[in-house]
Every structure is written in structure tokens, then in C-alpha cells.
PDB file of N, CA and C in Angstrom:
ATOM      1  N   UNK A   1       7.816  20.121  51.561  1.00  0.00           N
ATOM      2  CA  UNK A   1       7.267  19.549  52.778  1.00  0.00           C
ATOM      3  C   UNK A   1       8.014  18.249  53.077  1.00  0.00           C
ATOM      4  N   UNK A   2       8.818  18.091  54.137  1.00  0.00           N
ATOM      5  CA  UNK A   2       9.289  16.876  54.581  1.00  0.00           C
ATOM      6  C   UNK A   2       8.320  15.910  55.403  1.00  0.00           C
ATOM      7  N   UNK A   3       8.737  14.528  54.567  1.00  0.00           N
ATOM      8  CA  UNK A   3       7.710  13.898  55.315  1.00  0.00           C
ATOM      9  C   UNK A   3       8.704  13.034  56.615  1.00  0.00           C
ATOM     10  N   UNK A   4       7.923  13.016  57.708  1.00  0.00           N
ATOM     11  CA  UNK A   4       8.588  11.885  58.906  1.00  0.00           C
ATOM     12  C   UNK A   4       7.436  11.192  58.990  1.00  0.00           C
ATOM     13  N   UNK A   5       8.479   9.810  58.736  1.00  0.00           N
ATOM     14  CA  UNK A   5       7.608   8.331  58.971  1.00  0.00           C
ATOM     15  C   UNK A   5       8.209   7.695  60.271  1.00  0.00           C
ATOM     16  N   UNK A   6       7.402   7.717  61.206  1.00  0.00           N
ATOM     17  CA  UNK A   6       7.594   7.493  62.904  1.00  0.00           C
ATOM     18  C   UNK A   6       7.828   5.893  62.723  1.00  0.00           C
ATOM     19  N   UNK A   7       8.530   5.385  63.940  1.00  0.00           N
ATOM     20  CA  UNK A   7       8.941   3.876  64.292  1.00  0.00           C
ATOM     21  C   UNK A   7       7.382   3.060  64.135  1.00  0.00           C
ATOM     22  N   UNK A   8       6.441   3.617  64.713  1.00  0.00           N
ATOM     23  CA  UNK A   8       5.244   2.740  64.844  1.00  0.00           C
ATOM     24  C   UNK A   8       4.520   3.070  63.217  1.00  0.00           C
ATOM     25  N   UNK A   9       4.626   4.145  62.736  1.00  0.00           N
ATOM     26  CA  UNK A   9       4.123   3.676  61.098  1.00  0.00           C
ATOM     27  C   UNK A   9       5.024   2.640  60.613  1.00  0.00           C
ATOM     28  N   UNK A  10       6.301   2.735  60.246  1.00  0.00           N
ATOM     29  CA  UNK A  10       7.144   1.500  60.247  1.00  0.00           C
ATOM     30  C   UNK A  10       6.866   0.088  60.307  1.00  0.00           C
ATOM     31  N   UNK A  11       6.700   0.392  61.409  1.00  0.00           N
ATOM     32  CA  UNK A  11       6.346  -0.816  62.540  1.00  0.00           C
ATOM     33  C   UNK A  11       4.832  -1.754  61.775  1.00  0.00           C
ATOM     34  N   UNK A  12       3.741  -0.425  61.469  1.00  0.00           N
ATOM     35  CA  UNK A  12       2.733  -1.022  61.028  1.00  0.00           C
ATOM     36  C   UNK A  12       2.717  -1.161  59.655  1.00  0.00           C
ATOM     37  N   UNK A  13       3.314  -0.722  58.536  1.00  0.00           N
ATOM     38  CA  UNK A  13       3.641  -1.006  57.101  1.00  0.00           C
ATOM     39  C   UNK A  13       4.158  -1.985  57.379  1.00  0.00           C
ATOM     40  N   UNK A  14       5.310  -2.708  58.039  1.00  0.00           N
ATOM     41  CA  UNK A  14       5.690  -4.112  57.864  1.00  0.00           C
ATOM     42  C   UNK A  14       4.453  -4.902  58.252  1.00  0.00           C
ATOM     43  N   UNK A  15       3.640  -5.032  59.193  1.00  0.00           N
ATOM     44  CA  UNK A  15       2.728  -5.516  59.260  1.00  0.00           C
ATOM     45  C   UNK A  15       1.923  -6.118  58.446  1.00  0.00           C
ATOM     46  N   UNK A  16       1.431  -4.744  57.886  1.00  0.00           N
ATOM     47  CA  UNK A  16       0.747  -4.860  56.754  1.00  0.00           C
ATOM     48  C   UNK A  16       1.155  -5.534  55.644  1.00  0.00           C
ATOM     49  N   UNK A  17       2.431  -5.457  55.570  1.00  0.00           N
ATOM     50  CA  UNK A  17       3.133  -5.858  53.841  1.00  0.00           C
ATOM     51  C   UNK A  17       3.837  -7.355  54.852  1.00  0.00           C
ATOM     52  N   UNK A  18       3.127  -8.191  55.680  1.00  0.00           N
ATOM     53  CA  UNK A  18       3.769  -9.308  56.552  1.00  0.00           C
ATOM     54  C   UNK A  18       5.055  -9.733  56.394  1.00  0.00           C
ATOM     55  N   UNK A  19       5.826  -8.131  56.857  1.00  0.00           N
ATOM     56  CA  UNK A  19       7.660  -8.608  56.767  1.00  0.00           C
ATOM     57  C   UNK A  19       7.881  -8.144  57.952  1.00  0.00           C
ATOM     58  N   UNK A  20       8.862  -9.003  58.582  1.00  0.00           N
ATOM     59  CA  UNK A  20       9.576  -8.996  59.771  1.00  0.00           C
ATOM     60  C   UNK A  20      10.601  -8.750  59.952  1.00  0.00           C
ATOM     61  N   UNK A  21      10.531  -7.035  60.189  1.00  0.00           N
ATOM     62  CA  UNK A  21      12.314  -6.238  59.821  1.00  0.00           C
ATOM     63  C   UNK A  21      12.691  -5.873  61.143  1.00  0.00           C
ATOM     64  N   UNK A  22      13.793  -6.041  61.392  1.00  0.00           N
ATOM     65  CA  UNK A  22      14.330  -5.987  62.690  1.00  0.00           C
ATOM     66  C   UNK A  22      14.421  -4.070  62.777  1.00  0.00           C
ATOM     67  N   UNK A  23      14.721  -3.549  64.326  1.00  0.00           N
ATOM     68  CA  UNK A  23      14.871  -2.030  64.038  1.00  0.00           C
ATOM     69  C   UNK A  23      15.089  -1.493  63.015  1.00  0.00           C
ATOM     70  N   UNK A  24      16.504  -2.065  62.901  1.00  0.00           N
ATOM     71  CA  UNK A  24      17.727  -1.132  61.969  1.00  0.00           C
ATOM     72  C   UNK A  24      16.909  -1.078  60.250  1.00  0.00           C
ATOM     73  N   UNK A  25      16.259  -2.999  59.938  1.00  0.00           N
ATOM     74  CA  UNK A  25      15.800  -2.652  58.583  1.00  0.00           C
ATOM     75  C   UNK A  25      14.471  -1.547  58.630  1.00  0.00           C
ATOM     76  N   UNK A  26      14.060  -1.270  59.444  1.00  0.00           N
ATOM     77  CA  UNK A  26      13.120  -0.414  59.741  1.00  0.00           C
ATOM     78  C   UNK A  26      13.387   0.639  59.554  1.00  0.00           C
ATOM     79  N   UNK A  27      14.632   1.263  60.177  1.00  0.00           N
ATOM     80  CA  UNK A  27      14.904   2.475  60.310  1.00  0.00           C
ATOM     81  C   UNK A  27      15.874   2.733  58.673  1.00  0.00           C
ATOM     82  N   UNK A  28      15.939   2.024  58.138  1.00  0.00           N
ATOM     83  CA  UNK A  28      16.391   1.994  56.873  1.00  0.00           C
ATOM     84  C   UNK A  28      15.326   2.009  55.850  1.00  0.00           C
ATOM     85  N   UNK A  29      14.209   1.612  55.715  1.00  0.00           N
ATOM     86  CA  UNK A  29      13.174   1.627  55.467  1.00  0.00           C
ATOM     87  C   UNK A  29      12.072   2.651  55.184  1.00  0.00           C
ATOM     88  N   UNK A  30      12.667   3.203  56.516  1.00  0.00           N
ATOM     89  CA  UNK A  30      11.334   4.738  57.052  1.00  0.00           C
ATOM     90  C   UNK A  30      12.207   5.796  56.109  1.00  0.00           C
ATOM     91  N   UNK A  31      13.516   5.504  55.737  1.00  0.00           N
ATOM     92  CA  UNK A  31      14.526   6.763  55.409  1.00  0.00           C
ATOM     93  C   UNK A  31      14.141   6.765  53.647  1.00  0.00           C
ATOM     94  N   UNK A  32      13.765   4.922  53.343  1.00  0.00           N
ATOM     95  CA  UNK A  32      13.695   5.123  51.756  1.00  0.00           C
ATOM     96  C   UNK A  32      12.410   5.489  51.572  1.00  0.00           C
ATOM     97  N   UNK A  33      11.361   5.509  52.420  1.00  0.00           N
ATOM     98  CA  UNK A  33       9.633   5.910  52.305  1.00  0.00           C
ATOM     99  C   UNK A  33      10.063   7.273  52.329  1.00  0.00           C
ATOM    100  N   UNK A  34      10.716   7.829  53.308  1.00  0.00           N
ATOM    101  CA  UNK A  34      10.505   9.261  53.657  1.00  0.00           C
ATOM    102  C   UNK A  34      11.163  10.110  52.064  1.00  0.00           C
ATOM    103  N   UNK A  35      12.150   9.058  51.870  1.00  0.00           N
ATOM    104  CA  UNK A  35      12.744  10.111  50.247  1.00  0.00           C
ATOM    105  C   UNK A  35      11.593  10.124  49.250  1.00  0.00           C
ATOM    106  N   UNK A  36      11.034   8.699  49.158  1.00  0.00           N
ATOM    107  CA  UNK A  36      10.045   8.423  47.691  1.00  0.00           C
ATOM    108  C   UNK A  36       8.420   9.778  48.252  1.00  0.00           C
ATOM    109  N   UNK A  37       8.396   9.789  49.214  1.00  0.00           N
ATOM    110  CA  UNK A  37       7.013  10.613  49.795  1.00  0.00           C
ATOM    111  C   UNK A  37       7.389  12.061  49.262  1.00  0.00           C
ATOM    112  N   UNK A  38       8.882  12.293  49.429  1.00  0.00           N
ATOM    113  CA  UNK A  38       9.516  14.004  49.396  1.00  0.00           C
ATOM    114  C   UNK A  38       9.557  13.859  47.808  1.00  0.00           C
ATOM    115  N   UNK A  39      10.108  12.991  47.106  1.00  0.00           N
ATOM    116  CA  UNK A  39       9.743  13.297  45.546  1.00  0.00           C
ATOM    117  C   UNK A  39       8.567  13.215  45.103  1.00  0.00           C
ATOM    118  N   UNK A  40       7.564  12.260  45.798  1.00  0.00           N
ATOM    119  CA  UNK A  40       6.068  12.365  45.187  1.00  0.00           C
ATOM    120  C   UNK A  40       5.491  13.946  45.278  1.00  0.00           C
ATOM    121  N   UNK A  41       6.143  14.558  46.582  1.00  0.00           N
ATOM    122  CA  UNK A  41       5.848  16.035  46.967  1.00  0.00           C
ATOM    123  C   UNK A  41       6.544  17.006  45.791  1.00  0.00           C
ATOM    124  N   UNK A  42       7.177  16.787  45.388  1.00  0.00           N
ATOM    125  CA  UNK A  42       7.890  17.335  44.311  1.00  0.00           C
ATOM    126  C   UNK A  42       7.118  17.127  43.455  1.00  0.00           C
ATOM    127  N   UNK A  43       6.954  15.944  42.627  1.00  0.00           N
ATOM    128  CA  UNK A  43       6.516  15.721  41.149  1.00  0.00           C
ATOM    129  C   UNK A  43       4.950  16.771  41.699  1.00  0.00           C
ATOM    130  N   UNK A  44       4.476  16.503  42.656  1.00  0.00           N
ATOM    131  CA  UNK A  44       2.838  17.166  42.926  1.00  0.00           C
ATOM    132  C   UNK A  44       3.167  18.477  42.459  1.00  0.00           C
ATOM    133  N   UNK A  45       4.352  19.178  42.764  1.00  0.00           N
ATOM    134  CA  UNK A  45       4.260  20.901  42.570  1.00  0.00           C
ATOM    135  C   UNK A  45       4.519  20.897  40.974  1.00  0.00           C
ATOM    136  N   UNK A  46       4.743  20.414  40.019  1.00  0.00           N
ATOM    137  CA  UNK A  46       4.284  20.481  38.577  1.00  0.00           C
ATOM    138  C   UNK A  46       2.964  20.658  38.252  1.00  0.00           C
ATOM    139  N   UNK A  47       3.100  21.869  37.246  1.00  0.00           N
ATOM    140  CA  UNK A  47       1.835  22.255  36.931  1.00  0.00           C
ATOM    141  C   UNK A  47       1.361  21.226  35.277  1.00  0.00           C
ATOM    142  N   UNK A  48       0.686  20.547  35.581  1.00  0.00           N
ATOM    143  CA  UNK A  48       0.346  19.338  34.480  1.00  0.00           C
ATOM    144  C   UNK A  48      -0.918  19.943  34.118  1.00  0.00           C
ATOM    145  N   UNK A  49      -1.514  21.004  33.917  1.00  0.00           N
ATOM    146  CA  UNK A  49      -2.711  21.339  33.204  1.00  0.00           C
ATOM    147  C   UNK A  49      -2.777  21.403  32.508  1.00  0.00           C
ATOM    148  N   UNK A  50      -1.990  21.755  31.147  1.00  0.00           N
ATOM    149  CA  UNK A  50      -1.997  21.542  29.752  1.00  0.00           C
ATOM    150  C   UNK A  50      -1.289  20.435  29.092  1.00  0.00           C
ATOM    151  N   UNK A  51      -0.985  19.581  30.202  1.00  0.00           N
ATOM    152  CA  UNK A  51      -0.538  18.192  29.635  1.00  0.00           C
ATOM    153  C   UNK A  51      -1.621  17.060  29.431  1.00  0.00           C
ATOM    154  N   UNK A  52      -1.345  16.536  28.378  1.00  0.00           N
ATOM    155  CA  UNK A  52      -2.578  15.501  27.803  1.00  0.00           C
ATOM    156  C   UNK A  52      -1.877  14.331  28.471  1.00  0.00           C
ATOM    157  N   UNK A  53      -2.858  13.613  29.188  1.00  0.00           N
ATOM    158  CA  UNK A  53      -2.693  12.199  29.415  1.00  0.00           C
ATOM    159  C   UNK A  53      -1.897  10.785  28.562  1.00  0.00           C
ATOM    160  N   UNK A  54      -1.339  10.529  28.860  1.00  0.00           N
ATOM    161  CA  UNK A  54      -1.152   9.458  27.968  1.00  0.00           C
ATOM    162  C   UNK A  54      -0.414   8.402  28.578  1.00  0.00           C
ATOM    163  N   UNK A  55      -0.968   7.239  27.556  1.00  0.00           N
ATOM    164  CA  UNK A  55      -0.714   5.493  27.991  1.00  0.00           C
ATOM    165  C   UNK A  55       0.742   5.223  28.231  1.00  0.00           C
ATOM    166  N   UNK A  56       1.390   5.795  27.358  1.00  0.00           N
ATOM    167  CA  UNK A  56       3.108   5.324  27.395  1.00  0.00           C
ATOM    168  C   UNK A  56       3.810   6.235  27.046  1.00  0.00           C
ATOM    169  N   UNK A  57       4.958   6.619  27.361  1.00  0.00           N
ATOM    170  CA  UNK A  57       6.373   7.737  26.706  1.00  0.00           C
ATOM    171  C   UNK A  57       6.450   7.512  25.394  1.00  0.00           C
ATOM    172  N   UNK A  58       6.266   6.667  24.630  1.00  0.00           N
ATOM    173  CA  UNK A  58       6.248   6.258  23.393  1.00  0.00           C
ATOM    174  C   UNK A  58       5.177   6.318  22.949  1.00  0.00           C
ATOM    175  N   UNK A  59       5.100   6.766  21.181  1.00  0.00           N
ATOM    176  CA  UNK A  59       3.351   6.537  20.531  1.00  0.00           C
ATOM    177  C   UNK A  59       3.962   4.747  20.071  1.00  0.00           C
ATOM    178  N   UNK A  60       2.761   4.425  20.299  1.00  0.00           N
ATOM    179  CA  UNK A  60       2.324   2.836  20.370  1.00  0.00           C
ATOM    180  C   UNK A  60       1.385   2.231  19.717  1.00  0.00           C
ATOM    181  N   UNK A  61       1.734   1.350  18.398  1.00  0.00           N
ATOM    182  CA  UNK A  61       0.278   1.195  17.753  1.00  0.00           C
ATOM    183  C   UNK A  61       0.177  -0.530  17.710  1.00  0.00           C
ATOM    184  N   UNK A  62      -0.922  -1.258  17.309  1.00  0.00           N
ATOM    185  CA  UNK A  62      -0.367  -2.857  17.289  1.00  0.00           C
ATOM    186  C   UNK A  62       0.284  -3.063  15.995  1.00  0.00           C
ATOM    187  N   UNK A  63       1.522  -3.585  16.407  1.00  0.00           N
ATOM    188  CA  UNK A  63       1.741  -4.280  15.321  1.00  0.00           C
ATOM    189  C   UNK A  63       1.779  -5.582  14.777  1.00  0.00           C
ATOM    190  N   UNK A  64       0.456  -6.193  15.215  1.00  0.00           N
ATOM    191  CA  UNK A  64       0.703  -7.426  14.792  1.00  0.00           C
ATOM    192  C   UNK A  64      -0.409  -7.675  13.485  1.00  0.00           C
ATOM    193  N   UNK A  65      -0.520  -8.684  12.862  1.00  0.00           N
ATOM    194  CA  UNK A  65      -1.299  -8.820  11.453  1.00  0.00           C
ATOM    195  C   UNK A  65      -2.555  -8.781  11.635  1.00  0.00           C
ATOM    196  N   UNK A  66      -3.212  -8.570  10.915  1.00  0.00           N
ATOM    197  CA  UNK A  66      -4.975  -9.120  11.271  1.00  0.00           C
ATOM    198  C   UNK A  66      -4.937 -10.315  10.787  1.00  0.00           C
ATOM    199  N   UNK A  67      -6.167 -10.707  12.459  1.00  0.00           N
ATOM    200  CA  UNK A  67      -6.186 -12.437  12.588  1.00  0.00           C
ATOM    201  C   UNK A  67      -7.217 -12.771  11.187  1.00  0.00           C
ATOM    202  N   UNK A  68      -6.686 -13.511  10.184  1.00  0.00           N
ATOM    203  CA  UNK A  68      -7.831 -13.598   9.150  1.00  0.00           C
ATOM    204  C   UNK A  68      -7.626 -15.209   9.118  1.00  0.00           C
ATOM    205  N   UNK A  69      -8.959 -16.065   9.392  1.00  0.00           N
ATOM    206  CA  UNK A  69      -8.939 -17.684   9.159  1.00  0.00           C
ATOM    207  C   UNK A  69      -8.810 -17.934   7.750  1.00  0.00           C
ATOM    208  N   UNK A  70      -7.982 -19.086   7.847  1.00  0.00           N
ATOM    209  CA  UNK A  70      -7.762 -19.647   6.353  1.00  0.00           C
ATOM    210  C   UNK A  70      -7.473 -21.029   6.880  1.00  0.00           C
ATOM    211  N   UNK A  71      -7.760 -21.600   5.910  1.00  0.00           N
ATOM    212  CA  UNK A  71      -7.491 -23.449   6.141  1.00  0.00           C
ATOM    213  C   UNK A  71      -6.381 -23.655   5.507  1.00  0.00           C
ATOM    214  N   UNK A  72      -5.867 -24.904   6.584  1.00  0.00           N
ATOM    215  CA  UNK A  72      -4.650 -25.185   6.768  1.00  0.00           C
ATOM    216  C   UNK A  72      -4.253 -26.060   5.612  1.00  0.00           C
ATOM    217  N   UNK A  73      -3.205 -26.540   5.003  1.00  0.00           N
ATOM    218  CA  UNK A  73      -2.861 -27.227   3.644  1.00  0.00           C
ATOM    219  C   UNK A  73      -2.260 -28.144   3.862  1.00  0.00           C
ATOM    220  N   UNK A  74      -1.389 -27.944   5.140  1.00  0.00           N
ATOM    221  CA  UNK A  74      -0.858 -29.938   5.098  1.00  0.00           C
ATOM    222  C   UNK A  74      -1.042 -30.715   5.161  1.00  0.00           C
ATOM    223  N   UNK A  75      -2.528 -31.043   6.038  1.00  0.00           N
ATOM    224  CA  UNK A  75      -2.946 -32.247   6.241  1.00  0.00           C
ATOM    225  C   UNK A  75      -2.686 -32.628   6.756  1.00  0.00           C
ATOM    226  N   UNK A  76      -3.080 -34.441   7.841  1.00  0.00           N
ATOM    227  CA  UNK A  76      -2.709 -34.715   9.276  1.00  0.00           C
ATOM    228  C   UNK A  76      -1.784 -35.440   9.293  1.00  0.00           C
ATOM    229  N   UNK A  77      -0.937 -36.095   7.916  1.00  0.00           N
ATOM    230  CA  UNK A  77       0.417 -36.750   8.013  1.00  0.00           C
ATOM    231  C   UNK A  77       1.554 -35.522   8.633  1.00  0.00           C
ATOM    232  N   UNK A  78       1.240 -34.452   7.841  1.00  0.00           N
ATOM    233  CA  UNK A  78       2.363 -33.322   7.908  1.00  0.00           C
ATOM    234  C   UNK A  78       2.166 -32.952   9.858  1.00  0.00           C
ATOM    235  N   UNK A  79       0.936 -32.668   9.713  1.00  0.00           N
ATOM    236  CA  UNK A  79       0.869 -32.087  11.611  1.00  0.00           C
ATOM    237  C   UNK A  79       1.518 -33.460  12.294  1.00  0.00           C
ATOM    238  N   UNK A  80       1.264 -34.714  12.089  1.00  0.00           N
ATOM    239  CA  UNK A  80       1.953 -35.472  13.037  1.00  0.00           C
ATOM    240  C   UNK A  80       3.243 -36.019  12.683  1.00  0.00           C
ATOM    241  N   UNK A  81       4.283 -35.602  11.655  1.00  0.00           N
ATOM    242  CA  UNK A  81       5.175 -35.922  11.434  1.00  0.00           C
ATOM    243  C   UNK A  81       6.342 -35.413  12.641  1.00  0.00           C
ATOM    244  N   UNK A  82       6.067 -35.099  13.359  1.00  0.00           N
ATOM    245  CA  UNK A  82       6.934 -34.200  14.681  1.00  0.00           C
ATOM    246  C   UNK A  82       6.453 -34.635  16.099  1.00  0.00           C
ATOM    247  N   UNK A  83       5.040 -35.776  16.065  1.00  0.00           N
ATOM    248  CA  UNK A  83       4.949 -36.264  16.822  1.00  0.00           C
ATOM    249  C   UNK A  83       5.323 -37.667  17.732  1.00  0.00           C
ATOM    250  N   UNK A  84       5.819 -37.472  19.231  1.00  0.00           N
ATOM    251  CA  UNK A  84       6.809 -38.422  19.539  1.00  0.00           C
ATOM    252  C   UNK A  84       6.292 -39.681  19.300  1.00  0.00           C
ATOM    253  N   UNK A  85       5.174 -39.730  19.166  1.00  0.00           N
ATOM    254  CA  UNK A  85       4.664 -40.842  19.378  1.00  0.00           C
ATOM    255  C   UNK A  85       3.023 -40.842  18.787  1.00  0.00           C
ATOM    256  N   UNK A  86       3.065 -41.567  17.440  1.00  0.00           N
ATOM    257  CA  UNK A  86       1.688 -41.885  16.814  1.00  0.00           C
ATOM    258  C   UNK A  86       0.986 -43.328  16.963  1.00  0.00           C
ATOM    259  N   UNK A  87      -0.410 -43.321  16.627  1.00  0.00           N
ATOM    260  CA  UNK A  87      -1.347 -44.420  16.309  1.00  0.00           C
ATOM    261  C   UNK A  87      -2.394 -44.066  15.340  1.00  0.00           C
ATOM    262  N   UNK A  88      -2.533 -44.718  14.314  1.00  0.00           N
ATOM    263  CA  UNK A  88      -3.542 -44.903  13.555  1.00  0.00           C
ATOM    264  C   UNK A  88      -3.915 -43.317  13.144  1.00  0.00           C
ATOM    265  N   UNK A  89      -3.209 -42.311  12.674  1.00  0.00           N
ATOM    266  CA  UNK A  89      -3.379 -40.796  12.366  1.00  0.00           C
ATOM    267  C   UNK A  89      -3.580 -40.205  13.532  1.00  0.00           C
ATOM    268  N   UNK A  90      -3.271 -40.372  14.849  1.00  0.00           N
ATOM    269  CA  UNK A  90      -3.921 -39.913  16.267  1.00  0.00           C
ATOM    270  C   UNK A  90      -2.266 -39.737  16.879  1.00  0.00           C
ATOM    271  N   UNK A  91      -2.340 -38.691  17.708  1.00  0.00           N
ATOM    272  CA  UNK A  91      -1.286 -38.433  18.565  1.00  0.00           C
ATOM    273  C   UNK A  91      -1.419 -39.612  20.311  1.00  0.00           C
ATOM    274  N   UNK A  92      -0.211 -40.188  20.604  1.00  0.00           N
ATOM    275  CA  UNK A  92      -0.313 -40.737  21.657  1.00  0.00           C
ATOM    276  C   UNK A  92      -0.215 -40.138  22.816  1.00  0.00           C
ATOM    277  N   UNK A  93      -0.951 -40.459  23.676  1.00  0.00           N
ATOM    278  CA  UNK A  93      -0.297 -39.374  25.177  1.00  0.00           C
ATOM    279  C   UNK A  93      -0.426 -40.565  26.618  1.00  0.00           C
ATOM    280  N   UNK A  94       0.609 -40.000  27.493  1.00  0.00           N
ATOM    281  CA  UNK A  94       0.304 -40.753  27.926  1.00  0.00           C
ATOM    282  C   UNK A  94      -1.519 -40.514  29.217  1.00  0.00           C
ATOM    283  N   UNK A  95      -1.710 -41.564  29.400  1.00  0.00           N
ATOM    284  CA  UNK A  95      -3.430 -41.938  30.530  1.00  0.00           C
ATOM    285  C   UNK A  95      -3.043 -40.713  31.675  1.00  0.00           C
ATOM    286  N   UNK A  96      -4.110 -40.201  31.646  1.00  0.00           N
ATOM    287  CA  UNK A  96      -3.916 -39.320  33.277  1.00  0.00           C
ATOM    288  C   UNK A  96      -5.007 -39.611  34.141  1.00  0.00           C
ATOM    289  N   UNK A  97      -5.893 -39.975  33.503  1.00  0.00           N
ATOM    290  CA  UNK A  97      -7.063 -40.637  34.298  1.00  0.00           C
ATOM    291  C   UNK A  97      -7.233 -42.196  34.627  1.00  0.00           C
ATOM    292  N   UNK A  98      -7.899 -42.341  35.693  1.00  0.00           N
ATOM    293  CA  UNK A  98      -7.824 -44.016  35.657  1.00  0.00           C
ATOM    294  C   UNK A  98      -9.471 -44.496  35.513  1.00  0.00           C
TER     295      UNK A  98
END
């Protein structure tokens, strides 16, 4: 099934998507909708009934660690040894409020 996307659908998808395409990007436009509509028509005539759904092309599991709390060992010389600027065991910053 070929699809035709008329000047005034065009016309009103830019609208909608608030871009201001002169004819020609229009008519350039209607030609790349009209291809992506004719392959969506395509992929539709696949028969996907015995295909299982799935999240990604890839199997996918987390790999990251389990979050388990543990207390920290350096102590607050070590955390502020990298800080630009100390006072009295306290990080300096500068005032944002008055």
C-alpha cells in the first residue's frame, strides 16, 4: 500500500512539530514520511505470532554489585585532603546566600 502525504498534511505536521519549511523542504519531507509509512507497511505484513516480546536484541542482565552499606575507614582528614579549601575539619565554599 503506498502511502501519499498531500502538501496540506505537510503543511500541518510542520505546524505541529513548529518548523517553518519552505515548499521544497516540504516536499522533501512528505517523500521521507511517505518512505518510513511504506516500510512501517511492510514490517506490519510480518507474521510476529510466535514471536516473544522482548526488551532488547541482546539478553541483558545488571551488572553492577549489590549496594551493601559498610562504613567508611578514612576518616575526615583523608575525605578533606583533596579539598580546595579547608577550616577547622569543615570544607569551605563559597556564600550563595546573603
Amino acid at each position: 500500500m503506498a502511502n501519499r502525504i498531500s502538501a496540506g498534511e505537510m503543511e500541518y505536521a510542520g505546524i505541529l512539530a513548529k518548523l517553518s519549511l519552505t515548499p521544497e523542504e516540504q516536499k522533501e519531507a512528505g517523500k521521507d514520511l511517505e518512505q518510513m509509512l511504506n516500510y512501517i507497511d511492510k514490517l506490519n505484513e510480518l507474521n510476529t505470532e510466535d514471536i516473544e516480546p522482548m526488551f532488547h536484541v541482546f539478553p541483558v542482565c545488571n551488572v553492577f554489585r549489590n549496594d551493601e552499606a559498610r562504613p567508611y575507614e578514612g576518616g575526615r582528614n583523608k575525605i578533606l585532603e583533596n579539598a580546595p579549601e579547608k577550616r577547622e575539619g569543615r570544607f569551605v565554599v563559597p556564600k550563595t546566600v546573603e
